[in-house]
N, C-alpha and C. Protein backbone atom coordinates (compact mmCIF):
# COMPACT_ATOMS: atom_id res chain seq x y z
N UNK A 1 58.73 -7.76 -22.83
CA UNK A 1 57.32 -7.53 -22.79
C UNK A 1 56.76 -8.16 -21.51
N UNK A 2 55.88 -7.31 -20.53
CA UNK A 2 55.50 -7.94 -19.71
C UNK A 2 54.71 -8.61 -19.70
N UNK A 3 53.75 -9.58 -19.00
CA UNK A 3 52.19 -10.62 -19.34
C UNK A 3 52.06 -10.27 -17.74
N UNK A 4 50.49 -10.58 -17.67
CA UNK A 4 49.63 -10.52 -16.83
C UNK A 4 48.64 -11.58 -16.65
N UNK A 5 48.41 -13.21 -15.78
CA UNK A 5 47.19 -14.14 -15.99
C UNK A 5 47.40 -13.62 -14.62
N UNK A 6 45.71 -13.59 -14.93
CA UNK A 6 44.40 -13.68 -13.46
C UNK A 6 43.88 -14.94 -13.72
N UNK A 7 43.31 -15.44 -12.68
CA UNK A 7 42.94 -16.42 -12.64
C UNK A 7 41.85 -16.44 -11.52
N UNK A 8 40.49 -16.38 -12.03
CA UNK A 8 39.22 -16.61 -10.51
C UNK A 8 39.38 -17.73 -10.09
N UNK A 9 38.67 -17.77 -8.53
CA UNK A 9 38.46 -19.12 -8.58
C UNK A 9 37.22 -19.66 -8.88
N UNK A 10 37.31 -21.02 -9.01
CA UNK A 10 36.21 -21.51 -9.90
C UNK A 10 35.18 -21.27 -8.76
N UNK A 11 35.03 -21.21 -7.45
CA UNK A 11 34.18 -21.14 -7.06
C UNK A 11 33.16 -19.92 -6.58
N UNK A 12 33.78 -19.09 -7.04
CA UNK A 12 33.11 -17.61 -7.54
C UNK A 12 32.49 -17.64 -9.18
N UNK A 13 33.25 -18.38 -9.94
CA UNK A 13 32.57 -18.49 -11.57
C UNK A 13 31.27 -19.31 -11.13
N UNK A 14 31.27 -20.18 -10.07
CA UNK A 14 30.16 -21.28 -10.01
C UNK A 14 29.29 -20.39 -9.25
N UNK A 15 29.04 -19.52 -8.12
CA UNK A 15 28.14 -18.59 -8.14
C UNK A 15 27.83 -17.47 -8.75
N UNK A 16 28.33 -17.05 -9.71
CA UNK A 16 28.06 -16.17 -10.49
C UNK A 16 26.86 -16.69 -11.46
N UNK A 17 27.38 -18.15 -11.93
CA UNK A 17 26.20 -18.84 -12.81
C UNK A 17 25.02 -19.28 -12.44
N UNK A 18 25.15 -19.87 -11.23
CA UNK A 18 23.81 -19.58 -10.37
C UNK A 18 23.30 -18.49 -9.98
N UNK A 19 23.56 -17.39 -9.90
CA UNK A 19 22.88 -16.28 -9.76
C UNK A 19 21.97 -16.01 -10.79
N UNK A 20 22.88 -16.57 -12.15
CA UNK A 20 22.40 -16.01 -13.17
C UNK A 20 21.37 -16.63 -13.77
N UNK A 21 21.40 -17.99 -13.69
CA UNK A 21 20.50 -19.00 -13.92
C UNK A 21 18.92 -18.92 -13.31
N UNK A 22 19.16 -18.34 -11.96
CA UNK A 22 18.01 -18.43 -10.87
C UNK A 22 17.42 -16.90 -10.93
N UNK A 23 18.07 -16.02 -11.91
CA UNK A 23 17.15 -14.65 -11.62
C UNK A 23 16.19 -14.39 -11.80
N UNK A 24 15.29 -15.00 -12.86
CA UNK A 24 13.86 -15.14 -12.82
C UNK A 24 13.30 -15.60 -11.91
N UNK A 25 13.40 -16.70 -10.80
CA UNK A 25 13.13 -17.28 -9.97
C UNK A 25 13.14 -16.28 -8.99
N UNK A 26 14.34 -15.89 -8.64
CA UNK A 26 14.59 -15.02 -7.96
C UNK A 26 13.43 -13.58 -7.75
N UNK A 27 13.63 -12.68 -8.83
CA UNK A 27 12.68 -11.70 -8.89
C UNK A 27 11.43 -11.66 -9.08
N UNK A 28 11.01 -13.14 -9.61
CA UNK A 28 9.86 -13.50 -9.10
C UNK A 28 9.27 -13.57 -8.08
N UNK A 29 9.96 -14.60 -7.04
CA UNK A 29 9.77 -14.66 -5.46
C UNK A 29 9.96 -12.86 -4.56
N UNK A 30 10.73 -12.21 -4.96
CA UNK A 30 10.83 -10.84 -4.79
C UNK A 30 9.45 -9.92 -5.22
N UNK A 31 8.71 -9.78 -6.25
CA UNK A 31 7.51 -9.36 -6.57
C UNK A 31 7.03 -9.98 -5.64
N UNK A 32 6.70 -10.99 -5.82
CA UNK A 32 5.53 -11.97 -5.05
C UNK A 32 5.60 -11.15 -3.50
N UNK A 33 6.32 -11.28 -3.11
CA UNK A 33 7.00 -11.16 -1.58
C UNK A 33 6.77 -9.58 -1.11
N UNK A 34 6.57 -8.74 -2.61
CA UNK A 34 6.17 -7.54 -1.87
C UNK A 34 4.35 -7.36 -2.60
N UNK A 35 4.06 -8.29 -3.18
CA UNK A 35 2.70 -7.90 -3.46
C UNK A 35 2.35 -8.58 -2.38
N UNK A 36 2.54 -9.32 -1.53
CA UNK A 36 1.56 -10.38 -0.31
C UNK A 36 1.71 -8.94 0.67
N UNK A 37 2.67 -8.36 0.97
CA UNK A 37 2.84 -7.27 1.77
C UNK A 37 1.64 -6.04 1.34
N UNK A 38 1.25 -5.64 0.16
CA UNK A 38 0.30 -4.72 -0.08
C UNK A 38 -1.09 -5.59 -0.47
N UNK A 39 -1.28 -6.69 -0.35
CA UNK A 39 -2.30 -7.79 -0.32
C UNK A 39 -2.98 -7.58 1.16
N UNK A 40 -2.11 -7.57 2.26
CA UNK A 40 -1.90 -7.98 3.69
C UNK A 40 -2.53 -6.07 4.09
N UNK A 41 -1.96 -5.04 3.08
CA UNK A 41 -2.01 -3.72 3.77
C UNK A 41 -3.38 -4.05 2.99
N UNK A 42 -4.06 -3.99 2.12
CA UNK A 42 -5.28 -3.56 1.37
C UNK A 42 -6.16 -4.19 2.31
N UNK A 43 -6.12 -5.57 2.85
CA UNK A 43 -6.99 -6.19 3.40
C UNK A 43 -7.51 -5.15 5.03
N UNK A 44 -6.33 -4.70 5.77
CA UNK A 44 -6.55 -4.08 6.33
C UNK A 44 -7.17 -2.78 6.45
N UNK A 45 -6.88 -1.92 5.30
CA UNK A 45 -7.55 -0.98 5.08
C UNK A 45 -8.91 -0.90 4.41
N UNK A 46 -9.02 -2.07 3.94
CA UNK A 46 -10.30 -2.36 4.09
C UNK A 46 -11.82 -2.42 5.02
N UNK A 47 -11.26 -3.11 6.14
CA UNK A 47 -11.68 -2.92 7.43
C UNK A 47 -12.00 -1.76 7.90
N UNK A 48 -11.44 -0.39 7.52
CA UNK A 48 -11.42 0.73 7.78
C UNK A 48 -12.53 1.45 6.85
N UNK A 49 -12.77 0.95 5.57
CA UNK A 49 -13.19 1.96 4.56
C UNK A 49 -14.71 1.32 4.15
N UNK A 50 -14.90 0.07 4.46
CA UNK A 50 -16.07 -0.59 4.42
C UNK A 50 -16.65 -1.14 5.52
N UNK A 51 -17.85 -0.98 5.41
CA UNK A 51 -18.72 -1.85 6.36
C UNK A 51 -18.62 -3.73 6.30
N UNK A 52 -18.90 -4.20 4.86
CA UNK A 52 -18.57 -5.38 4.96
C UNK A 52 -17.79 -5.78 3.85
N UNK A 53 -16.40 -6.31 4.09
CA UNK A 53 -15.91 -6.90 3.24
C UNK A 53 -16.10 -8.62 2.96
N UNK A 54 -16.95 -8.97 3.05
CA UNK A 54 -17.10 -10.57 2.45
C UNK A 54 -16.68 -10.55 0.90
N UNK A 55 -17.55 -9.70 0.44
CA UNK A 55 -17.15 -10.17 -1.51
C UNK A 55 -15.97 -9.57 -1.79
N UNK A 56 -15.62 -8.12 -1.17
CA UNK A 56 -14.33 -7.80 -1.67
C UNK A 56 -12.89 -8.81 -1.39
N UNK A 57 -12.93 -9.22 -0.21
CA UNK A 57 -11.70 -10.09 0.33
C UNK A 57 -11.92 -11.35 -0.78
N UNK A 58 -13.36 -11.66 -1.61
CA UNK A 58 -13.20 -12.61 -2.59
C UNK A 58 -12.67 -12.41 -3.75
N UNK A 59 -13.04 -10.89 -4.27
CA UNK A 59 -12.34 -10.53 -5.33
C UNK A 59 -11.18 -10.16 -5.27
N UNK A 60 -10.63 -9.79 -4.17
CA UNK A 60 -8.76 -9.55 -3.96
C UNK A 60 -8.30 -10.50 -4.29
N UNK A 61 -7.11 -9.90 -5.45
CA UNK A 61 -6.55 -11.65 -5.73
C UNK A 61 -4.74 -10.75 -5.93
N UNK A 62 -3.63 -11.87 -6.12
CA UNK A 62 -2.38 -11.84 -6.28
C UNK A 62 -2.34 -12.60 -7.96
N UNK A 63 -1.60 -11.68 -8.62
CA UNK A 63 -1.97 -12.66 -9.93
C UNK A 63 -0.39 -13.11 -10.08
N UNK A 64 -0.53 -14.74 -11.01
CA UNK A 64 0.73 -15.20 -11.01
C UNK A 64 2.03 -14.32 -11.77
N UNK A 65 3.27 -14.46 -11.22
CA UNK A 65 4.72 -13.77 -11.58
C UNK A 65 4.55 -14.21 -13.13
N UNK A 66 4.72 -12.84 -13.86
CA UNK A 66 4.57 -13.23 -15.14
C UNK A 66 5.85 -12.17 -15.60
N UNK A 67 6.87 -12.25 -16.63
CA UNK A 67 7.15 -11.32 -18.15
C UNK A 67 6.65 -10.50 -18.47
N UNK A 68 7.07 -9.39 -18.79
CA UNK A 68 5.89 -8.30 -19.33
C UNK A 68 7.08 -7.98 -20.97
N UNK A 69 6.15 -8.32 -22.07
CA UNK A 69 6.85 -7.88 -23.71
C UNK A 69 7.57 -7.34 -23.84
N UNK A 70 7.17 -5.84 -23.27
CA UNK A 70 7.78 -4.68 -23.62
C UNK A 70 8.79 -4.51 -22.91
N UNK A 71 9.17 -4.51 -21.90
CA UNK A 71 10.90 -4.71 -21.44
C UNK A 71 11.31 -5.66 -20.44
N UNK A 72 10.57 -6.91 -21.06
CA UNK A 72 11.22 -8.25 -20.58
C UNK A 72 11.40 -8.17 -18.85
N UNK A 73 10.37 -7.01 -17.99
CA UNK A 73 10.47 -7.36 -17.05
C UNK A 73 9.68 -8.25 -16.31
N UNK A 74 9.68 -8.33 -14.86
CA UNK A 74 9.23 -9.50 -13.93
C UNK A 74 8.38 -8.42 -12.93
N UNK A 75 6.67 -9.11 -13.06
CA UNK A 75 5.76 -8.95 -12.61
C UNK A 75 4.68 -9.55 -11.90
N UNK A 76 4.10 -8.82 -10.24
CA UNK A 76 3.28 -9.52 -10.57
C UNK A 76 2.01 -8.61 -10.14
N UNK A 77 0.95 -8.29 -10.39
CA UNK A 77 0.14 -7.63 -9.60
C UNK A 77 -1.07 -7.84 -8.71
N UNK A 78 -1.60 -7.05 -8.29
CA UNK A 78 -2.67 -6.68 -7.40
C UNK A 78 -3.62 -6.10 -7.43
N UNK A 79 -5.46 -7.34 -7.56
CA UNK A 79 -6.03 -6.36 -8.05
C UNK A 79 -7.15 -7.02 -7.60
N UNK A 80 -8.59 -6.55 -7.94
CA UNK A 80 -10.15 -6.98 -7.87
C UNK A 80 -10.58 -7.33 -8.74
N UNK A 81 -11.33 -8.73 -8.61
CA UNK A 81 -11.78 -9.39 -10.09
C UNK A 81 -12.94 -9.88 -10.00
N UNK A 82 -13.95 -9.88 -10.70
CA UNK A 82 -15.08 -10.95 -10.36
C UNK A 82 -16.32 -9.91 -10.40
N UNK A 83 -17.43 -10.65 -9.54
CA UNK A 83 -18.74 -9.82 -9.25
C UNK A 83 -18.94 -10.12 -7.56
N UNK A 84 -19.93 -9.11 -7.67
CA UNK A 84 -20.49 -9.45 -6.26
C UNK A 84 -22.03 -9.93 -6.85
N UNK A 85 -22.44 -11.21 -6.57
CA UNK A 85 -23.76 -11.91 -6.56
C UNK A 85 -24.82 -11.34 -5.68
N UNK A 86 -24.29 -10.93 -4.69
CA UNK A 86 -25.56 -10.40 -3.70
C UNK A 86 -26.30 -9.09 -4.08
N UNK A 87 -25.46 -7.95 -5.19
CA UNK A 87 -25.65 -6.73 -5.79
C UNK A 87 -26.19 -7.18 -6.98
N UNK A 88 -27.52 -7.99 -7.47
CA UNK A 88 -27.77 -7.65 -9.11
C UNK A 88 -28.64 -6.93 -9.04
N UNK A 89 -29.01 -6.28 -10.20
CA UNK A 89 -29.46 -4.80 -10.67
C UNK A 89 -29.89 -5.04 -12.18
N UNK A 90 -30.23 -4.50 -12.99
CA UNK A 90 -30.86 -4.25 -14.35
C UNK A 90 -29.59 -4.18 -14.99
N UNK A 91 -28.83 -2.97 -14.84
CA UNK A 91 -27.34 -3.21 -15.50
C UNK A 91 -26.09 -4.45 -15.19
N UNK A 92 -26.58 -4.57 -14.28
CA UNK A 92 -25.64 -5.90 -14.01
C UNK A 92 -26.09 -7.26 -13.25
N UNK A 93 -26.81 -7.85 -13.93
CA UNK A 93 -28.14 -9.34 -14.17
C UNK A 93 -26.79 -10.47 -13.19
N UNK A 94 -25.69 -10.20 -13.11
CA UNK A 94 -24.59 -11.00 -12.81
C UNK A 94 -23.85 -10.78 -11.74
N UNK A 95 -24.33 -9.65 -11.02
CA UNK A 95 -23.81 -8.95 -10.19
C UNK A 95 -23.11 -7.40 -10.14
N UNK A 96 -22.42 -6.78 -9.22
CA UNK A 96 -21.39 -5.53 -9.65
C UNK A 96 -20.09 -6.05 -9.74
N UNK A 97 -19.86 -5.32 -10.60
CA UNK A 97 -18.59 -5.61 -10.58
C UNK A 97 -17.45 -5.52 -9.16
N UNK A 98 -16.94 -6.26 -8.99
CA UNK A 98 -16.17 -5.78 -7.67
C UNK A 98 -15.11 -4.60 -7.82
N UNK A 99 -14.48 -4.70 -8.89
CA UNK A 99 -13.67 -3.47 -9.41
C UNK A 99 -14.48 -1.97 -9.55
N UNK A 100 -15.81 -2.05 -9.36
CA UNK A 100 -16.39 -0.90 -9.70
C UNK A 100 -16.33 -0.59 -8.51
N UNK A 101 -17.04 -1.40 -7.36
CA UNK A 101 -17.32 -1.04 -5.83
C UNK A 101 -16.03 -0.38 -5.18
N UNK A 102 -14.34 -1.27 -5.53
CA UNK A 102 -13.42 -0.93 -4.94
C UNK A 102 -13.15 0.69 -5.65
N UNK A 103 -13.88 1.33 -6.85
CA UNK A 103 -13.26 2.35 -7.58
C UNK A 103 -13.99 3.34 -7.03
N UNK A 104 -15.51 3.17 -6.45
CA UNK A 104 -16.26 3.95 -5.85
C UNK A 104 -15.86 4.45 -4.55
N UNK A 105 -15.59 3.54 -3.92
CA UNK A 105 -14.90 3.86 -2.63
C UNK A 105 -13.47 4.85 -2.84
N UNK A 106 -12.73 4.38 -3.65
CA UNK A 106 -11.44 4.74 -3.59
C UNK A 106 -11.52 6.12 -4.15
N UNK A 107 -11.95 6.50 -5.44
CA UNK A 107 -12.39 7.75 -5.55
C UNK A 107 -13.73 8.45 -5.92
N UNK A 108 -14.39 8.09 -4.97
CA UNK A 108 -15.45 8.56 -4.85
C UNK A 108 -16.68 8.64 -6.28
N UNK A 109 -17.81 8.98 -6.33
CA UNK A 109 -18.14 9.13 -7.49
C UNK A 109 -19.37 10.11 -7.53
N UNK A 110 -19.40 10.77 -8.73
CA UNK A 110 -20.42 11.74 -9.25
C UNK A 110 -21.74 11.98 -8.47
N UNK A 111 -22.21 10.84 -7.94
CA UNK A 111 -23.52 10.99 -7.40
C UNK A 111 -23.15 11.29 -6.00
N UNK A 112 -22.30 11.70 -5.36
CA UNK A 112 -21.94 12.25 -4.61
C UNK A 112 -21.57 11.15 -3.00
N UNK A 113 -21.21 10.08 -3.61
CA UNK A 113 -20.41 9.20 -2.33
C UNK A 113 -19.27 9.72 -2.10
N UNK A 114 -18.73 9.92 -1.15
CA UNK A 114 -16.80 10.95 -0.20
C UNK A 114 -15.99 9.67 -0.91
N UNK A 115 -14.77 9.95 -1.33
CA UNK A 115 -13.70 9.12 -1.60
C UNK A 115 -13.62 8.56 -0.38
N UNK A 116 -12.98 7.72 0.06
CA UNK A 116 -11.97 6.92 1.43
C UNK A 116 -10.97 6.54 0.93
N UNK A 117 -9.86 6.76 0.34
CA UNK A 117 -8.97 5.58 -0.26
C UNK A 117 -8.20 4.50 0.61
N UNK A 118 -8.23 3.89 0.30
CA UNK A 118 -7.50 2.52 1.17
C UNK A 118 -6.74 1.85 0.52
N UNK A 119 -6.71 1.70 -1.36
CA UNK A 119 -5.96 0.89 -1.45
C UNK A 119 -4.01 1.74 -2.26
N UNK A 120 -4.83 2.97 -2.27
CA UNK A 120 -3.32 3.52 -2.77
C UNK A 120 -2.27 4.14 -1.52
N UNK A 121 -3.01 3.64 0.46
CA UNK A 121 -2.36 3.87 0.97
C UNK A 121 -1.59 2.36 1.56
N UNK A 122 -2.28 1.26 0.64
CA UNK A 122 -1.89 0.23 1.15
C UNK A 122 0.00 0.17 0.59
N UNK A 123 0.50 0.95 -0.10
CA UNK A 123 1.60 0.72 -0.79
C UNK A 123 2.85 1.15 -0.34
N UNK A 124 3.33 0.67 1.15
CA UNK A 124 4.05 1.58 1.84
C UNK A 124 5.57 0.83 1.13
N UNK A 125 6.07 2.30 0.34
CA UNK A 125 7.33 1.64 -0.11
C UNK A 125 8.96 0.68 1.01
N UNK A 126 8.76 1.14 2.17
CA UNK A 126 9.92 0.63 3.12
C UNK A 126 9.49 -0.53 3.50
N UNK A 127 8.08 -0.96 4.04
CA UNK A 127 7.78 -2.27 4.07
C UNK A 127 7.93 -3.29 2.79
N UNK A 128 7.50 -2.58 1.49
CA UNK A 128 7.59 -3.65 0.46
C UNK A 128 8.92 -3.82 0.27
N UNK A 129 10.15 -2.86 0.37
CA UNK A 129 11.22 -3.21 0.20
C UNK A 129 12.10 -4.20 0.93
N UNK A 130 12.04 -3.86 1.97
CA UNK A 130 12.22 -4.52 3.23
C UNK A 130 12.24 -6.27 2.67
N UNK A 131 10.82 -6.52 2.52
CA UNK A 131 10.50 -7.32 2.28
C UNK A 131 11.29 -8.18 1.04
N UNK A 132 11.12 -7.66 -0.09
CA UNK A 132 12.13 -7.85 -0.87
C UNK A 132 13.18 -8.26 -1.01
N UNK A 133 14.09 -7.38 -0.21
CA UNK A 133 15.47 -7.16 0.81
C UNK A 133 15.98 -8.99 1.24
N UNK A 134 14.78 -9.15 1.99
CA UNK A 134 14.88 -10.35 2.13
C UNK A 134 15.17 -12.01 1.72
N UNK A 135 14.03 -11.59 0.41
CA UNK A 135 13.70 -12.58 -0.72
C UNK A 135 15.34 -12.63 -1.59
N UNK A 136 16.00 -11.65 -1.31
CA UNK A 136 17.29 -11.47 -2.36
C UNK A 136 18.37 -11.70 -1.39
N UNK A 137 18.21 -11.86 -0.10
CA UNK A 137 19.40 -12.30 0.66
C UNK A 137 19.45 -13.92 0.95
N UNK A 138 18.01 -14.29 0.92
CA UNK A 138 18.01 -15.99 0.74
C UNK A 138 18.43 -16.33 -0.41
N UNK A 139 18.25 -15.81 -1.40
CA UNK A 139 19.03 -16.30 -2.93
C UNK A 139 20.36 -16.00 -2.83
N UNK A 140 20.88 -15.69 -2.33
CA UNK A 140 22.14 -14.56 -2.75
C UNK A 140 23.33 -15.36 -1.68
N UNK A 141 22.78 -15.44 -0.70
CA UNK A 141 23.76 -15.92 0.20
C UNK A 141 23.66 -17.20 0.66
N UNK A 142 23.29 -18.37 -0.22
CA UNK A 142 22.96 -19.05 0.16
C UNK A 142 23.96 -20.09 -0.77
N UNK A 143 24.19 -21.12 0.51
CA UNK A 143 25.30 -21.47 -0.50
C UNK A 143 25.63 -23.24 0.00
């Protein structure tokens, strides 16, 4: 009867477990790393689609790397939050919403303002990857 032992070396079992240990970390810093990249494009196209961005560049925010329930993935997103104080009005004693202003612009609305979109061209997939790319070669090869 013939036999067959393999044997790794331990120092491939010892990065394998660090890989495995650090992947949340990991794909965390990876999100992160491509939302600052469409953070960085929105801000710019901003410039383009508005006259003044003071309150919007306040309401742009990066929200923290979180879990998502439903299939335990790693997130983080990009979005507008808050009011603008300088806009109150009868319907909004607190300001506008900044999410409304960025939705008006982006697709236009009923009372007849032109769309501009700026922030669904901020999402250039080769730069965010790229980017990414990166975040996973400092983990990965690092030793």
């Amino acid at each position: 009867m013939a036999r067959f032992q393999a044997m790794l070396p331990t120092e491939l079992i010892k990065q394998f477990e660090e890989v495995y240990d650090n992947t949340f970390e990991m794909m965390g810093d990876m999100t992160k790393a491509g939302a600052q990249i469409v953070y960085k494009n929105v801000q710019a196209n901003m410039n383009k689609s508005f006259k003044s961005v003071r309150s919007l560049n306040k309401g742009l925010t990066i929200t923290k790397v979180y879990r998502t329930t439903s299939d335990d993935g790693v997130n983080s997103k990009i979005g507008f939050y808050g009011y603008d104080p300088a806009k109150k009005t009868k319907q909004y004693p607190d300001g506008v919403p900044i999410p409304l202003i960025a939705l008006a612009r982006e697709y236009g609305t009923s009372s007849g303002e032109s769309k501009k979109p700026f922030f669904r061209k901020s999402f250039k997939k080769a730069q965010i990857e790229n980017a990414m790319k990166k975040v996973q070669e400092k983990y990965l090869l690092k030793e």
